[in-house]
C-alpha atoms as a PDB file:
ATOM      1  CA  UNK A   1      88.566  94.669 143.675  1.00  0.00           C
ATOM      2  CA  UNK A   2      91.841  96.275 144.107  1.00  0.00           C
ATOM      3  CA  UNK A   3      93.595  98.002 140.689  1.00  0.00           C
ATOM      4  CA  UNK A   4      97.218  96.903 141.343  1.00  0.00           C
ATOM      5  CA  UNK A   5      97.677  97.989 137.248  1.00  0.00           C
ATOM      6  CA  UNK A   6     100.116 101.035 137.385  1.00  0.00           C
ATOM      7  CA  UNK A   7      98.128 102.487 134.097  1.00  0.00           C
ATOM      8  CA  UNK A   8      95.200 101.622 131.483  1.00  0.00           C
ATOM      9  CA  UNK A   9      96.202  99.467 128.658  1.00  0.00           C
ATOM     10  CA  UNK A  10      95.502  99.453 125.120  1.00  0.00           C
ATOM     11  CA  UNK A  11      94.090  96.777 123.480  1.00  0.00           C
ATOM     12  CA  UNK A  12      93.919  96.410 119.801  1.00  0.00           C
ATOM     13  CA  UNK A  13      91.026  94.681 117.908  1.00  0.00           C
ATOM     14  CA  UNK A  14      92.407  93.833 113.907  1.00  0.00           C
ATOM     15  CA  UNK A  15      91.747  91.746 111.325  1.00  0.00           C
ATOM     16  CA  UNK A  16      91.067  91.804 107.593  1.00  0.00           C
ATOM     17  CA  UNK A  17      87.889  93.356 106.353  1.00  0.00           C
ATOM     18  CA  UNK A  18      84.702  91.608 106.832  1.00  0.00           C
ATOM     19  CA  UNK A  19      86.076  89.678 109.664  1.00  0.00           C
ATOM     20  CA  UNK A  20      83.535  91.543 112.208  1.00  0.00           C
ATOM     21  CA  UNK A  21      85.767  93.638 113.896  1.00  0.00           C
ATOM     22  CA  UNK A  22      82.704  95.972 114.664  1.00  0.00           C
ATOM     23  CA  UNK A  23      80.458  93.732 116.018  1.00  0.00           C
ATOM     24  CA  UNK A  24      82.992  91.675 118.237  1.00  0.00           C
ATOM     25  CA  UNK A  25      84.072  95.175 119.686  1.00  0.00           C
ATOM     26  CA  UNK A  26      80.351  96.468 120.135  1.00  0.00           C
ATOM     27  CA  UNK A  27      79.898  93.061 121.967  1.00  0.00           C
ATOM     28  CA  UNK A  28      82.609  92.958 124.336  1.00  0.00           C
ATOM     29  CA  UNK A  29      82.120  96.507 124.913  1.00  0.00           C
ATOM     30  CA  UNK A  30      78.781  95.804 126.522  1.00  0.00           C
ATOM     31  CA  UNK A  31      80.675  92.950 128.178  1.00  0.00           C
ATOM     32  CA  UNK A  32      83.179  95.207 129.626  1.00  0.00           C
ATOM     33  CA  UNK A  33      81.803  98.607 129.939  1.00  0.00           C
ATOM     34  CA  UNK A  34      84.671 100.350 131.951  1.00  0.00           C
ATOM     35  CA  UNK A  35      86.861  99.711 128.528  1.00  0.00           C
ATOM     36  CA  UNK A  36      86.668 103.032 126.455  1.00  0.00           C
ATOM     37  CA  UNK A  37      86.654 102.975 122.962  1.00  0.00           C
ATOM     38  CA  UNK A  38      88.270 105.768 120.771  1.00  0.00           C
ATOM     39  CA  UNK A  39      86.508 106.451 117.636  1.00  0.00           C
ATOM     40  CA  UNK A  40      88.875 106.970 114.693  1.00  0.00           C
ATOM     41  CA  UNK A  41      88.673 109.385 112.436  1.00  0.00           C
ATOM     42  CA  UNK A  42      88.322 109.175 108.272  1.00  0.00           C
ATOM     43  CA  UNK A  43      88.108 110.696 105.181  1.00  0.00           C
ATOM     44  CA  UNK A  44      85.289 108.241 103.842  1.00  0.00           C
ATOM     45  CA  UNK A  45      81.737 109.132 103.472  1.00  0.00           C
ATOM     46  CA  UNK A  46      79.360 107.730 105.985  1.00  0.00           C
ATOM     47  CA  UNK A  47      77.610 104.753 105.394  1.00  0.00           C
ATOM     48  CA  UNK A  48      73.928 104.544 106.006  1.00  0.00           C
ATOM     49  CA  UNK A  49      73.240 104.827 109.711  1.00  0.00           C
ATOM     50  CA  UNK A  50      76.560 105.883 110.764  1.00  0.00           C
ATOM     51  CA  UNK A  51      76.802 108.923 113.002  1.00  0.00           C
ATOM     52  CA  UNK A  52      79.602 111.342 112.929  1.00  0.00           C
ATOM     53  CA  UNK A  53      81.353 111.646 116.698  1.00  0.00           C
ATOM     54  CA  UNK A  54      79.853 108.341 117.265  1.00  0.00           C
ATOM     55  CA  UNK A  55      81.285 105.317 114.551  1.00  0.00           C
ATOM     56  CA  UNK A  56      83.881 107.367 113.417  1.00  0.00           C
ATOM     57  CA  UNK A  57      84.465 111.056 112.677  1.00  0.00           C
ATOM     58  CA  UNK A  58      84.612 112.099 109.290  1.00  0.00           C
ATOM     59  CA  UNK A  59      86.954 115.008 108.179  1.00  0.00           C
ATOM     60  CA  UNK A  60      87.926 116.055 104.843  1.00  0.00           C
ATOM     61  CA  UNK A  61      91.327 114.764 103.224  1.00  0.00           C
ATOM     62  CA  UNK A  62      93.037 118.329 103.698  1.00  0.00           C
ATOM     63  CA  UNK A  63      92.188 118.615 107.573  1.00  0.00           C
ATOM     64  CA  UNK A  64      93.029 114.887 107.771  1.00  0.00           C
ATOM     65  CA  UNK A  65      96.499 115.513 106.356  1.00  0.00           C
ATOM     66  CA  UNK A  66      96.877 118.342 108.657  1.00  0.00           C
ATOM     67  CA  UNK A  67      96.211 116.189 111.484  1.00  0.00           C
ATOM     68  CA  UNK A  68      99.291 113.854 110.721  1.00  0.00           C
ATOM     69  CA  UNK A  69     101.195 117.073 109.931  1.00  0.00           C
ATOM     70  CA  UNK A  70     100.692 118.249 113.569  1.00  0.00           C
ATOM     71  CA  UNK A  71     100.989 114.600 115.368  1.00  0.00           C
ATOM     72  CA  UNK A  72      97.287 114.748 116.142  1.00  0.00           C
ATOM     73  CA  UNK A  73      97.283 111.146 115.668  1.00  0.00           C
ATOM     74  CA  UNK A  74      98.190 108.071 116.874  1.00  0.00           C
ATOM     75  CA  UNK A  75      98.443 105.962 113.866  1.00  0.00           C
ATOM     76  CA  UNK A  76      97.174 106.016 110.672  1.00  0.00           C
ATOM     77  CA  UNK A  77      96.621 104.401 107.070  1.00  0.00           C
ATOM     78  CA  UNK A  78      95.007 104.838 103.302  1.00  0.00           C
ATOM     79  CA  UNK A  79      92.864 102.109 103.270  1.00  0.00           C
ATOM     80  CA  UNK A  80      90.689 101.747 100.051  1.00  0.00           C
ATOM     81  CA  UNK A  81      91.222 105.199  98.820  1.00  0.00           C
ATOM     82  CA  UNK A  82      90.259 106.683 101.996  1.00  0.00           C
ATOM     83  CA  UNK A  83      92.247 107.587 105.013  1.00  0.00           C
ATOM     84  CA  UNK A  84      91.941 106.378 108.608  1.00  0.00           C
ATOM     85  CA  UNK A  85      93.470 107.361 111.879  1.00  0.00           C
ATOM     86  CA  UNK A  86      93.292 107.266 115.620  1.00  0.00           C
ATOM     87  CA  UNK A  87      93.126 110.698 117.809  1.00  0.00           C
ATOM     88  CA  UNK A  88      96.244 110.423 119.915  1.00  0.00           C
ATOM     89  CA  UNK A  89      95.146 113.029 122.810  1.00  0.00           C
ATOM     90  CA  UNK A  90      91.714 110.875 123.365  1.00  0.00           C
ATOM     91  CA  UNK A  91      93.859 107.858 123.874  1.00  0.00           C
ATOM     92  CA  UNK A  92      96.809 109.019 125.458  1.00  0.00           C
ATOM     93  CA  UNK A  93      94.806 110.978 128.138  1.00  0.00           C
ATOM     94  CA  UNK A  94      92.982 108.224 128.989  1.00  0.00           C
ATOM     95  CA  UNK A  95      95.988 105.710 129.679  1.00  0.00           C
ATOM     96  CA  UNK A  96      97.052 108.037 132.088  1.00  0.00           C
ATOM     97  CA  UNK A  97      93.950 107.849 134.296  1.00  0.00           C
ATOM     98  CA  UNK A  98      94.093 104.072 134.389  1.00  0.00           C
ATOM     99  CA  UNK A  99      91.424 103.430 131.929  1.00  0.00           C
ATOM    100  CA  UNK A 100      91.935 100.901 129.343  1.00  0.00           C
ATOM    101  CA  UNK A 101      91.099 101.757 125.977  1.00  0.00           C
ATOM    102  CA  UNK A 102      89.989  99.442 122.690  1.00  0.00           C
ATOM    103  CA  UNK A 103      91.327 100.421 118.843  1.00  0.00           C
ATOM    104  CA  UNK A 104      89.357  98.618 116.260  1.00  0.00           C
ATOM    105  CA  UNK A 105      91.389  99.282 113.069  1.00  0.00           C
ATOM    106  CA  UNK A 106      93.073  97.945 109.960  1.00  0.00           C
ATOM    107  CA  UNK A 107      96.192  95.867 110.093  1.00  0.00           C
ATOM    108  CA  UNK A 108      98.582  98.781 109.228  1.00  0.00           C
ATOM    109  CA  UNK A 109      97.403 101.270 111.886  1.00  0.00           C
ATOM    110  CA  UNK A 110      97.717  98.105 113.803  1.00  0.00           C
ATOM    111  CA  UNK A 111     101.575  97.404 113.333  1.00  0.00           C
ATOM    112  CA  UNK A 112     102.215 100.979 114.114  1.00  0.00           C
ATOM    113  CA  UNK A 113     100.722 101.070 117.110  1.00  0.00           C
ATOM    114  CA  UNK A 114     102.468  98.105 117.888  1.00  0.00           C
ATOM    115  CA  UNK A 115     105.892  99.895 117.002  1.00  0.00           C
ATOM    116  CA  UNK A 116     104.649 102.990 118.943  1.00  0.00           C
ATOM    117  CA  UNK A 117     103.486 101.446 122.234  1.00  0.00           C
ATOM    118  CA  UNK A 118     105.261  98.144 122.829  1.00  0.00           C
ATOM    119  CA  UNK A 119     103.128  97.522 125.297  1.00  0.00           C
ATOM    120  CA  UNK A 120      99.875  97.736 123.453  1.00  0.00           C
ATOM    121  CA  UNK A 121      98.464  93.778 123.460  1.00  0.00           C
ATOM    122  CA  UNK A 122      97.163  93.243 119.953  1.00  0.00           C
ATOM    123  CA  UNK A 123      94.275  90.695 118.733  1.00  0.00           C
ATOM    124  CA  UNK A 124      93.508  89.507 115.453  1.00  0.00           C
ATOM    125  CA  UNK A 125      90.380  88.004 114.446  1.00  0.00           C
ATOM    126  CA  UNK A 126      90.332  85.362 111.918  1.00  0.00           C
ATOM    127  CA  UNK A 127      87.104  83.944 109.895  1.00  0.00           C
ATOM    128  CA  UNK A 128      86.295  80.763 110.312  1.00  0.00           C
ATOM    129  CA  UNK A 129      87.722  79.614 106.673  1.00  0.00           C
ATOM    130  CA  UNK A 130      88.144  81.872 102.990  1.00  0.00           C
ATOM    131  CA  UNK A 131      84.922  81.004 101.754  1.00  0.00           C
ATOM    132  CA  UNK A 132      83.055  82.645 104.672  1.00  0.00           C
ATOM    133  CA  UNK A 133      85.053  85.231 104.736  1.00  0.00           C
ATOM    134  CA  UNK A 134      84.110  86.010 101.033  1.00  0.00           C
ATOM    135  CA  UNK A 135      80.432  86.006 101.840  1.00  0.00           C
ATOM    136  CA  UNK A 136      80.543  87.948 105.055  1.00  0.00           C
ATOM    137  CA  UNK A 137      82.445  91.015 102.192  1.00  0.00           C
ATOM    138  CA  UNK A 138      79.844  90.310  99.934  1.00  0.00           C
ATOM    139  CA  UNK A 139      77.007  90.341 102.023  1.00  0.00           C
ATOM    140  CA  UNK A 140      77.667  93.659 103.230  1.00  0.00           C
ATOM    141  CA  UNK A 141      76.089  95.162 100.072  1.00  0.00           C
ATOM    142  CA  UNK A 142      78.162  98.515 100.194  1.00  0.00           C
ATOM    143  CA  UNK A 143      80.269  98.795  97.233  1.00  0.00           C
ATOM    144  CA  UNK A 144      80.387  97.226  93.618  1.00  0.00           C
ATOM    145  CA  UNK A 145      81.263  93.948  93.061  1.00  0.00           C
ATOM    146  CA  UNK A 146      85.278  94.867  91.914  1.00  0.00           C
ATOM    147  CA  UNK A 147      85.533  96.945  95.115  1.00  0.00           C
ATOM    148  CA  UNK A 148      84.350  93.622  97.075  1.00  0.00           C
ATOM    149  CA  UNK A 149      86.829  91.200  95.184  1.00  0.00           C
ATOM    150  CA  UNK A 150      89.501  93.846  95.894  1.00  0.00           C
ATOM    151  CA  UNK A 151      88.722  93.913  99.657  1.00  0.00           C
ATOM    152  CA  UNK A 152      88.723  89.685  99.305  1.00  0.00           C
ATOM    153  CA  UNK A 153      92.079  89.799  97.627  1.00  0.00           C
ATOM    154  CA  UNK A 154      93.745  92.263 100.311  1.00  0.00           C
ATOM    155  CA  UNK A 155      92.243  90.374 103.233  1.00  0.00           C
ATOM    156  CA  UNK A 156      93.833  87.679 101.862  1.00  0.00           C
ATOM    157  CA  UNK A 157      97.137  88.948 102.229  1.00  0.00           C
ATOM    158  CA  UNK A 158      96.283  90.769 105.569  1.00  0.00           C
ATOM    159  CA  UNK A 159      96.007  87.177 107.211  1.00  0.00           C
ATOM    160  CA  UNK A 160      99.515  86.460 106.578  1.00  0.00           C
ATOM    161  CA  UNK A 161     100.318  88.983 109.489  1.00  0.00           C
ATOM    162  CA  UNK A 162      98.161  87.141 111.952  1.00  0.00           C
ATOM    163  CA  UNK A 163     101.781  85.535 113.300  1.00  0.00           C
ATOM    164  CA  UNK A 164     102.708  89.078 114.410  1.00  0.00           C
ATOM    165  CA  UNK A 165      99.759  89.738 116.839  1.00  0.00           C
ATOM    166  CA  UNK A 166      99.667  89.159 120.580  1.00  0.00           C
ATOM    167  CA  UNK A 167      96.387  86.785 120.298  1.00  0.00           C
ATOM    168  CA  UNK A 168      94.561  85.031 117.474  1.00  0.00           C
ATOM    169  CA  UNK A 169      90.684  84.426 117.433  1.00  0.00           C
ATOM    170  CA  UNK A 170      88.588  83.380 115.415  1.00  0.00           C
ATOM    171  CA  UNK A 171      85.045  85.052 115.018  1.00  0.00           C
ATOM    172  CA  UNK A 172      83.307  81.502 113.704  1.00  0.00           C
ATOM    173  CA  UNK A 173      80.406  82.408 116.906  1.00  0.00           C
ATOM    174  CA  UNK A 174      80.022  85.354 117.970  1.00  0.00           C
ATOM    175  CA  UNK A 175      79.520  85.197 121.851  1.00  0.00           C
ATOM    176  CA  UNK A 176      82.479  82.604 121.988  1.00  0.00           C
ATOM    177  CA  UNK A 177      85.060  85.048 120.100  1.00  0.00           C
ATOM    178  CA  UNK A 178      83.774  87.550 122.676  1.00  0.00           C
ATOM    179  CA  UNK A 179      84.520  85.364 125.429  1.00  0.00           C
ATOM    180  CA  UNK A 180      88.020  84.833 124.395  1.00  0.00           C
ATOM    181  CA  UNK A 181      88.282  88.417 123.776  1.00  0.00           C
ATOM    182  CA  UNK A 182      87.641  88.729 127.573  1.00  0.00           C
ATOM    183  CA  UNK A 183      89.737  86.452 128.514  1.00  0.00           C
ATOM    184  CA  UNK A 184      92.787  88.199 127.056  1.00  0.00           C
ATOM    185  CA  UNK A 185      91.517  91.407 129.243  1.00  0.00           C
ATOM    186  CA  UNK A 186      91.431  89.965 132.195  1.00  0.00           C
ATOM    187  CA  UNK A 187      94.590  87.447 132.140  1.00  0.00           C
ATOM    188  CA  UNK A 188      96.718  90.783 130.742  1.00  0.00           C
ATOM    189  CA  UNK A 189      95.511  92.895 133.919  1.00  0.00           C
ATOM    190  CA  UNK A 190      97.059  89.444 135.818  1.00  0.00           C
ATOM    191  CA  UNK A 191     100.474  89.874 134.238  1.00  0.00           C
ATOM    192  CA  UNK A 192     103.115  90.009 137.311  1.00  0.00           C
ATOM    193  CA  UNK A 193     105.259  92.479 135.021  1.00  0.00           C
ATOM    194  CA  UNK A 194     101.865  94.566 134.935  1.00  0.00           C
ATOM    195  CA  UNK A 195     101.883  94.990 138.624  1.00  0.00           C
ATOM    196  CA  UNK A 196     102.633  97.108 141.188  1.00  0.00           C
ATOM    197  CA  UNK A 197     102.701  96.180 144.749  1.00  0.00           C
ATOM    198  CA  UNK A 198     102.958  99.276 147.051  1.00  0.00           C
ATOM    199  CA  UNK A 199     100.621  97.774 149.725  1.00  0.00           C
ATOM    200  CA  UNK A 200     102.002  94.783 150.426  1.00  0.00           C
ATOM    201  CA  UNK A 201     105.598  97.115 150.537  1.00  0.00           C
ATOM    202  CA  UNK A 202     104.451  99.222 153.019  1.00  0.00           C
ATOM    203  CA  UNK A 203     103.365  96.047 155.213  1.00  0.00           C
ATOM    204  CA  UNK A 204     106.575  94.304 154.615  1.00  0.00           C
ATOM    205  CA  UNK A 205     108.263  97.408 156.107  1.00  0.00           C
ATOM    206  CA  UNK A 206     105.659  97.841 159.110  1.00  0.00           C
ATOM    207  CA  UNK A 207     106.950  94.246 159.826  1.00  0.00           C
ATOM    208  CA  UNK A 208     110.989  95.032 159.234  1.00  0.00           C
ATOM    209  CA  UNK A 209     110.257  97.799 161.937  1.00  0.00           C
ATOM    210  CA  UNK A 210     108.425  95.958 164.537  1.00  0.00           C
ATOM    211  CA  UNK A 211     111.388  93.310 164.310  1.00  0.00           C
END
């Protein structure tokens, strides 16, 4: 099918934590393998399992802060004591060569991006109701039980910003929040301000001349 998109676009994946940001992105990645993902970077320690270069990469605070210093990246916030951020030359390059990319990050990287790129479209994921979304940060099983009721009480207030995004889903099933996630893909390659239209100009001209 023809590409009448005149570059990639960037689509943002947000939410509070312990909304499954990870796993809807992981999911509609393998749904929609041409969509790149840029791995953000952190100051955090890695969690069991996670692989440096491929869930995030970890750097430590002082080469972090020179990264901001330098405009190495994109956007980037202190979430939890640690520091996150998004590699601007990974996702800039690959905008230009028409490939879309997905962010999956915090709700203040999220708003600058926003502020940043205008045209970014941005998607927040919502839990299916408080209570769930209390279990889901509990379950996880990686922190102490103040650090969880923390991360409850600032999700809480992260919802409030849900009114500011592009799209709101909610992750209550998992392959049905993926589906919608799709569906935002595909009808925002479909916008007419998207779109460029040199084909059917050149054949509107080859019929000018013949007249």
């Amino acid at each position: 099918m023809a590409d009448l998109t005149d570059a990639g676009l960037l689509f943002v994946l947000s939410g509070p934590s312990g909304v499954g940001k990870g796993t809807v992105g992981r999911a509609l990645r393998k749904r929609l393998p041409q969509l790149a993902y840029s791995v953000s970077v952190t100051t955090r320690p890695p969690r069991p399992g996670e692989r440096d270069g491929v869930d995030y990469f970890f750097v430590a605070p002082p080469r972090f802060q020179e990264m901001i210093a330098q405009g190495e990246v994109l956007e980037w916030a202190e979430v939890y004591g640690h520091w996150y951020g998004t590699p601007r030359a990974f996702v800039e390059k690959l905008l230009r060569s028409h490939i879309d990319i997905l962010l999956e990050i915090d709700t203040q990287g999220a708003m600058q991006v926003k502020e940043r790129y205008p045209d970014a479209v941005t998607l927040f994921l919502l839990p299916p109701s408080l209570k769930e979304l209390r279990k889901r940060i509990e379950r996880r099983g990686t922190e102490t039980r103040e650090a969880a009721a923390e991360r409850f009480r600032s999700a809480q207030v992260e919802l409030t910003l849900a009114p500011r995004y592009d799209y709101a889903i909610v992750n209550d099933r998992l392959d049905e929040a993926v589906r919608r996630c799709e569906a935002v893909v595909v009808a925002e390659h479909c916008r007419s301000r998207r779109l460029r239209f040199p084909q059917y100009a050149a054949e509107i001209n080859r019929e000018e001349d013949i007249r």
